[in-house]
Protein backbone atom coordinates (compact mmCIF):
# COMPACT_ATOMS: atom_id res chain seq x y z
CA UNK A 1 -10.32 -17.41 6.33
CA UNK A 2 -8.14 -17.21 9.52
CA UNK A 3 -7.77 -13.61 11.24
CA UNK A 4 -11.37 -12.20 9.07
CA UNK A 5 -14.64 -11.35 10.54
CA UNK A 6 -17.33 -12.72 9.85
CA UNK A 7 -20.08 -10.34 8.31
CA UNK A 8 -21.80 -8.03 5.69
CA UNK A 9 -20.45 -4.73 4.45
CA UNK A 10 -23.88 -2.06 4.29
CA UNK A 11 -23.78 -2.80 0.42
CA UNK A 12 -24.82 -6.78 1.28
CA UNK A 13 -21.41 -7.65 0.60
CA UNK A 14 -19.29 -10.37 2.10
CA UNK A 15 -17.03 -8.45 4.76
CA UNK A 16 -13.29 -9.50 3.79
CA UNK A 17 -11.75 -7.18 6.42
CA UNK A 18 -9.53 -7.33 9.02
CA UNK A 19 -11.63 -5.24 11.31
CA UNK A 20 -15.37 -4.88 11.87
CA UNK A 21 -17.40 -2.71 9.56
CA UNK A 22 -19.44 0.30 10.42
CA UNK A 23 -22.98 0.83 10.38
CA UNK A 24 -22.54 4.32 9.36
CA UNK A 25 -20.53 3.57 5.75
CA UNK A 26 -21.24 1.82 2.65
CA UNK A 27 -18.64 -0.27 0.67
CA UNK A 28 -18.24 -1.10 -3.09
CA UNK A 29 -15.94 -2.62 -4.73
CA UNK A 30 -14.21 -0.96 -7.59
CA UNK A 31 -11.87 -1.15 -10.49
CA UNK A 32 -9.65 0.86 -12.36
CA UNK A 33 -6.53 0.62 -14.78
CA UNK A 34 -3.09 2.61 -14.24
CA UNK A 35 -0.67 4.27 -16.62
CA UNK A 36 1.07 0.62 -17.81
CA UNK A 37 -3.02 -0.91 -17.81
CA UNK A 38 -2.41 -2.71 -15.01
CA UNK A 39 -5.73 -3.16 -13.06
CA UNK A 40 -6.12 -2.05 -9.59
CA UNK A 41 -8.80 -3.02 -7.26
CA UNK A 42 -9.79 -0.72 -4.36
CA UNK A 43 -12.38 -0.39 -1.77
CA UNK A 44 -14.87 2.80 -2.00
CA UNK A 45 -15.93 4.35 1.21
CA UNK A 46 -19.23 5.98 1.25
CA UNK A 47 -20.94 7.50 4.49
CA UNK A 48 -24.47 6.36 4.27
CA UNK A 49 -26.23 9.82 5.00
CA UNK A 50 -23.50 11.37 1.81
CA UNK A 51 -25.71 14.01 -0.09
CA UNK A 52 -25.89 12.54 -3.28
CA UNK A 53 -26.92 15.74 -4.92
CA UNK A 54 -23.45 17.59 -4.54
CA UNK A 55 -19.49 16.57 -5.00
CA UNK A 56 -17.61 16.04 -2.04
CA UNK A 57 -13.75 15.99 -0.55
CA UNK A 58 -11.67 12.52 -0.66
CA UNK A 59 -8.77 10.79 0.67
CA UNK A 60 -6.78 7.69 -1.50
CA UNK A 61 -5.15 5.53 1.23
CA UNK A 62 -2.69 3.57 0.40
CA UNK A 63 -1.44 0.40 2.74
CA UNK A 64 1.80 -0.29 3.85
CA UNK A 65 4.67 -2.57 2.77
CA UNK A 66 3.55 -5.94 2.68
CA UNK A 67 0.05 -5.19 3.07
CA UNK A 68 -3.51 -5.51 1.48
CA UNK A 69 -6.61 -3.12 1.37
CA UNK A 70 -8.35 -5.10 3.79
CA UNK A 71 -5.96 -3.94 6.79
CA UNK A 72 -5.22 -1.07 8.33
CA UNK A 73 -5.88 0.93 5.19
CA UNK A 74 -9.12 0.13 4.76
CA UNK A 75 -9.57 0.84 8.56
CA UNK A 76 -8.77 4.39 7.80
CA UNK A 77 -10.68 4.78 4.81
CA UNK A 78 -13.87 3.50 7.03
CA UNK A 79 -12.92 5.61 9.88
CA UNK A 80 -12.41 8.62 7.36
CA UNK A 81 -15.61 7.89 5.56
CA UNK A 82 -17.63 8.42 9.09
CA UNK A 83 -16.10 11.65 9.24
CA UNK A 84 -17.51 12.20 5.52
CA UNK A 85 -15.13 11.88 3.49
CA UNK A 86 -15.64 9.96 0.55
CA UNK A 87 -12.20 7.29 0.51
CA UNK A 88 -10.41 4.99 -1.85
CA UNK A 89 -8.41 2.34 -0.29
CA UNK A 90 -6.40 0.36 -2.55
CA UNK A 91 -4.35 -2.64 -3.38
CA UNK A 92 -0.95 -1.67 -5.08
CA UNK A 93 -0.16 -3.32 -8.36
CA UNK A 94 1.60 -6.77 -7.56
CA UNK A 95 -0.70 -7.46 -4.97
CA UNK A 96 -3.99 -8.52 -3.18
CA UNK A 97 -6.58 -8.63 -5.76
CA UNK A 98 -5.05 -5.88 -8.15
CA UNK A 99 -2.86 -7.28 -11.13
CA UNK A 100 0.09 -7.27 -12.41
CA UNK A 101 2.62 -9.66 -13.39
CA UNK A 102 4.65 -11.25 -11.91
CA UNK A 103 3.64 -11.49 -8.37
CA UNK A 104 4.97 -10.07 -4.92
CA UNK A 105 7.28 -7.38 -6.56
CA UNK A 106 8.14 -4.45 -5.98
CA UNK A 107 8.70 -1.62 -8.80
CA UNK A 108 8.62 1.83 -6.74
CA UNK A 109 7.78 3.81 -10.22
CA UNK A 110 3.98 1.92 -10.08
CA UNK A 111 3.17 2.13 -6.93
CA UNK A 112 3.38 5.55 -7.12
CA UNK A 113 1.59 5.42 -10.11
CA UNK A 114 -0.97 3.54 -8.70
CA UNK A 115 -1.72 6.92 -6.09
CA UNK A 116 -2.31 9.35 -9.45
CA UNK A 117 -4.30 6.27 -11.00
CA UNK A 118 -6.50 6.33 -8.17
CA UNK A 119 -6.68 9.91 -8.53
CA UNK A 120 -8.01 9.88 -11.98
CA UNK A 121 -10.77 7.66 -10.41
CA UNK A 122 -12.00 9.75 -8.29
CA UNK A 123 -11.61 12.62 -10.24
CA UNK A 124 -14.07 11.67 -12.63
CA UNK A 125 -16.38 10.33 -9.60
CA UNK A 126 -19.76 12.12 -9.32
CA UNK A 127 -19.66 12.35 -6.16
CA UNK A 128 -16.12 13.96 -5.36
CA UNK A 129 -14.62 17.17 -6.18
CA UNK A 130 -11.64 16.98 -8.03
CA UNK A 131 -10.39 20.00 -6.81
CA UNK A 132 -10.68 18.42 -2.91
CA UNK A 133 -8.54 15.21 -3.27
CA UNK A 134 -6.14 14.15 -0.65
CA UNK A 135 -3.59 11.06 0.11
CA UNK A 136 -2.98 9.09 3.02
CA UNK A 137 0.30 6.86 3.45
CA UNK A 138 0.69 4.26 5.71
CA UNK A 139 3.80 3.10 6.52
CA UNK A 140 5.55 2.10 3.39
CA UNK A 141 2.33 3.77 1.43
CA UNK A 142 3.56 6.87 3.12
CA UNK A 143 6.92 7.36 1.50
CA UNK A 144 5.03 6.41 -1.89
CA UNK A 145 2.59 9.05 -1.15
CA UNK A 146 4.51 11.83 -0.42
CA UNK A 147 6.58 11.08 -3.87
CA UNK A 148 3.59 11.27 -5.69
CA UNK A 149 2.43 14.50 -4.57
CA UNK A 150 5.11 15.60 -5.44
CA UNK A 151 4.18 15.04 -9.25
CA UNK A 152 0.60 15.19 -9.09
CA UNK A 153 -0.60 18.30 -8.46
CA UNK A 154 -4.06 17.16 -8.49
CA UNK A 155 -3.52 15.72 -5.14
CA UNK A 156 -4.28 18.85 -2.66
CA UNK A 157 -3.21 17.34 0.76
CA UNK A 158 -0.98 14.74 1.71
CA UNK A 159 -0.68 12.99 5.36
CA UNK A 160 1.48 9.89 6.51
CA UNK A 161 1.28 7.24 9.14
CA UNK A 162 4.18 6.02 10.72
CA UNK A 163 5.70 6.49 7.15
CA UNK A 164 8.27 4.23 5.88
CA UNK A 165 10.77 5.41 3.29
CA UNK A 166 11.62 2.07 1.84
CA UNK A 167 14.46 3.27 -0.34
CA UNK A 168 16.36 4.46 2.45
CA UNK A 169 15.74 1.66 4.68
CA UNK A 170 16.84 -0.71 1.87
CA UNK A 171 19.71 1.63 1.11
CA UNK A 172 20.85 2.78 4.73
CA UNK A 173 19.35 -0.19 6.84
CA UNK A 174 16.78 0.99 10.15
CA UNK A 175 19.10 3.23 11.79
CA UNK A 176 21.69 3.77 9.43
CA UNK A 177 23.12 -0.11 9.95
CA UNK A 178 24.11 -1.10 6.58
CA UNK A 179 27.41 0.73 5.29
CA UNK A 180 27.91 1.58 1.79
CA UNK A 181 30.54 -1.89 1.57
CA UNK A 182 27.28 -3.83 2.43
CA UNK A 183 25.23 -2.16 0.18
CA UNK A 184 27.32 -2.57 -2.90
CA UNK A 185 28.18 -6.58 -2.10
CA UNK A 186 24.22 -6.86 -2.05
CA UNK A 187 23.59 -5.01 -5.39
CA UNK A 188 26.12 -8.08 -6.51
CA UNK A 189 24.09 -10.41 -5.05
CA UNK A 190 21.13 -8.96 -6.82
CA UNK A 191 22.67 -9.02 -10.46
CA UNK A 192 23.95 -12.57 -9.61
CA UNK A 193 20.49 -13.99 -8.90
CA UNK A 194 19.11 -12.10 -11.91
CA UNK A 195 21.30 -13.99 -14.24
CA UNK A 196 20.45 -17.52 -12.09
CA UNK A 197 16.75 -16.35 -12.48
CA UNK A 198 16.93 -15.73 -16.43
CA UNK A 199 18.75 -19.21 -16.79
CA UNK A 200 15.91 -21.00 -14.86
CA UNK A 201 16.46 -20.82 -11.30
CA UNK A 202 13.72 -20.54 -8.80
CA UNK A 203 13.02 -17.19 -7.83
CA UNK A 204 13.94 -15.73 -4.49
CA UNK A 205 11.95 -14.48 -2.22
CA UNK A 206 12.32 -12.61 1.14
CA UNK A 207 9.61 -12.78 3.90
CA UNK A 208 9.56 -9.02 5.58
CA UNK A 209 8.39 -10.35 7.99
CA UNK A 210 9.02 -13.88 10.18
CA UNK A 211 6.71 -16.89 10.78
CA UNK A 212 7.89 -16.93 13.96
CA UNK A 213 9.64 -14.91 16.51
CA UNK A 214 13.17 -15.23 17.79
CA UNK A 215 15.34 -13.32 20.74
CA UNK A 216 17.13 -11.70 18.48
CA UNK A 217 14.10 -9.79 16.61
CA UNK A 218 14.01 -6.16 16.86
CA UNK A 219 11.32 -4.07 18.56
CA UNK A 220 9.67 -3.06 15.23
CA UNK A 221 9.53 -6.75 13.87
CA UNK A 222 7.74 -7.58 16.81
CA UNK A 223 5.27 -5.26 16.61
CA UNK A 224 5.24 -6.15 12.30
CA UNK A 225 4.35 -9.82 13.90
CA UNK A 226 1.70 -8.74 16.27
CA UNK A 227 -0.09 -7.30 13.85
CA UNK A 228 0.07 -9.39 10.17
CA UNK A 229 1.44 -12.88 11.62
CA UNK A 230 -1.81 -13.07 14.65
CA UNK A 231 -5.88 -12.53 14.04
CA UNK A 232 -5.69 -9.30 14.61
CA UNK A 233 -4.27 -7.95 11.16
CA UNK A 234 -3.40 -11.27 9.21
CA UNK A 235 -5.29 -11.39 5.76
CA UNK A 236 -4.53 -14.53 3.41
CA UNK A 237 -3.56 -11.67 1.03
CA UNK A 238 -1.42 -10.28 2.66
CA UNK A 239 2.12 -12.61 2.45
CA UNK A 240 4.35 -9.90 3.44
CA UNK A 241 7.07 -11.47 0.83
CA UNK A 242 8.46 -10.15 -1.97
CA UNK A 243 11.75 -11.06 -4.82
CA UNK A 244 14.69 -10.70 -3.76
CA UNK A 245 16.05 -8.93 -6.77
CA UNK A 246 13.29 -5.69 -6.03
CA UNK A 247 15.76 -4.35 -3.88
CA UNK A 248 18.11 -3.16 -6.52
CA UNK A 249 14.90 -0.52 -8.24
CA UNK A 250 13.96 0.13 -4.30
CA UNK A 251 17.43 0.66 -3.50
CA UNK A 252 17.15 3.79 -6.18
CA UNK A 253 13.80 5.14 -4.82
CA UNK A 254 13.99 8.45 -3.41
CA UNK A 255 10.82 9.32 -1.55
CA UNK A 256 11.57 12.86 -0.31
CA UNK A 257 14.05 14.05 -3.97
CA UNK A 258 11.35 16.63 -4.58
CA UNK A 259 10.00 17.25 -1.85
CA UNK A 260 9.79 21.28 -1.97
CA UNK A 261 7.51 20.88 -5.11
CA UNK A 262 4.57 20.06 -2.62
């Protein structure tokens, strides 16, 4: 598989990663159902010398827009797991090896769901502390992450990396670029191709990110291309596309509405 190392993970696994694994952490493979029973798949980090005999403190990472447990989520998770922590990185319903139907969507309500679902996990883990459970967002994952502690109490610390808030940016446009006469022609767009889908048409789909560069490409899509379009970060997984039409529910995602209840 183009852009994946070669290897074994210190359970005897296959490695399926983007980056190399560590001698000092153990990885299994888990499962778990959300809320709506959809069934997400994460990775479990495990420092090899963990003290079996007592619970321990944990971090769920979720992965940014676009991407797959195998990236730069599970990179923290591993990294995080040598510090000993014990970690959860995840795939978000609708994508990589977790479920849900159909494909390459995106419904903001689950994949913040998809945070307290992997907090349930862990909470009934024998080896973590449910009162010690903490979130990491990456980039998209990080506006997702933040909204969800701000309904789960369970989660007791909550960090971001380079966080995204993909309701603003599909609202508002990077840097405030898209005016509100924009916004409401594409929200017709949307409910146009909704009806075309119902009657039969071929979805839509947008790549986030481009197959190949151009000179008109922003700064941040290049660096987006650098990592999941070259062997560095690119996962067969990982697509990076997603329907058209999810921008309407993203559109109405508020990361930050309740922010002061963290």
């Amino acid at each position: 598989m183009v852009g994946l190392l070669a290897a074994t993970s210190g359970s005897g696994e296959v490695w399926d990663k983007v980056f190399p694994p560590s001698e000092q952490v153990i990885v299994e493979k888990v499962t778990f159902r959300n809320r709506v029973l959809n069934e997400v798949v994460g990775d479990l980090y495990l420092p090899n010398d963990l003290d079996r005999t007592r619970q321990h403190a944990a971090i769920v990472v979720g992965h940014p827009f676009g991407g797959v447990k195998e990236q730069t989520a599970g990179l923290h998770a591993q990294k995080l797991a040598e510090l000993g922590f014990v970690t959860l990185a995840f795939d978000a319903s609708h994508y990589g090896e977790s479920g849900g139907e159909p494909r390459s969507i995106e419904v903001p309500s689950t994949r913040v769901e998809d945070f307290s679902a992997a907090v349930d996990f862990l909470s009934n883990h024998p080896l973590v502390d449910p009162q010690k459970i903490g979130v990491l967002g990456i980039c998209g994952g990080g506006g997702y992450a933040v909204n969800a502690a701000q309904i789960d109490h369970r989660i007791r610390a909550v960090a971001t990396v380079s966080m995204y808030d993909m309701g603003r940016a599909r609202r508002q446009g990077l840097g405030d670029t898209i005016s509100y006469e924009q916004r409401m022609k594409r929200l017709d767009e949307i409910g146009e191709q909704r009806t075309r889908e119902f009657a039969g048409a071929p979805r839509r789909d947008i790549a986030a990110i481009p197959e190949v560069l151009s000179g008109t490409d922003t700064e941040n899509t290049r660096e987006f291309f650098d990592y999941y379009r070259t062997p560095r970060g690119r996962h067969p997984r990982s697509t990076t596309s997603y329907s058209f039409t999810s921008l309407a529910p993203m559109m109405n995602f508020f990361s930050f509405a309740q922010i002061e209840t963290i």
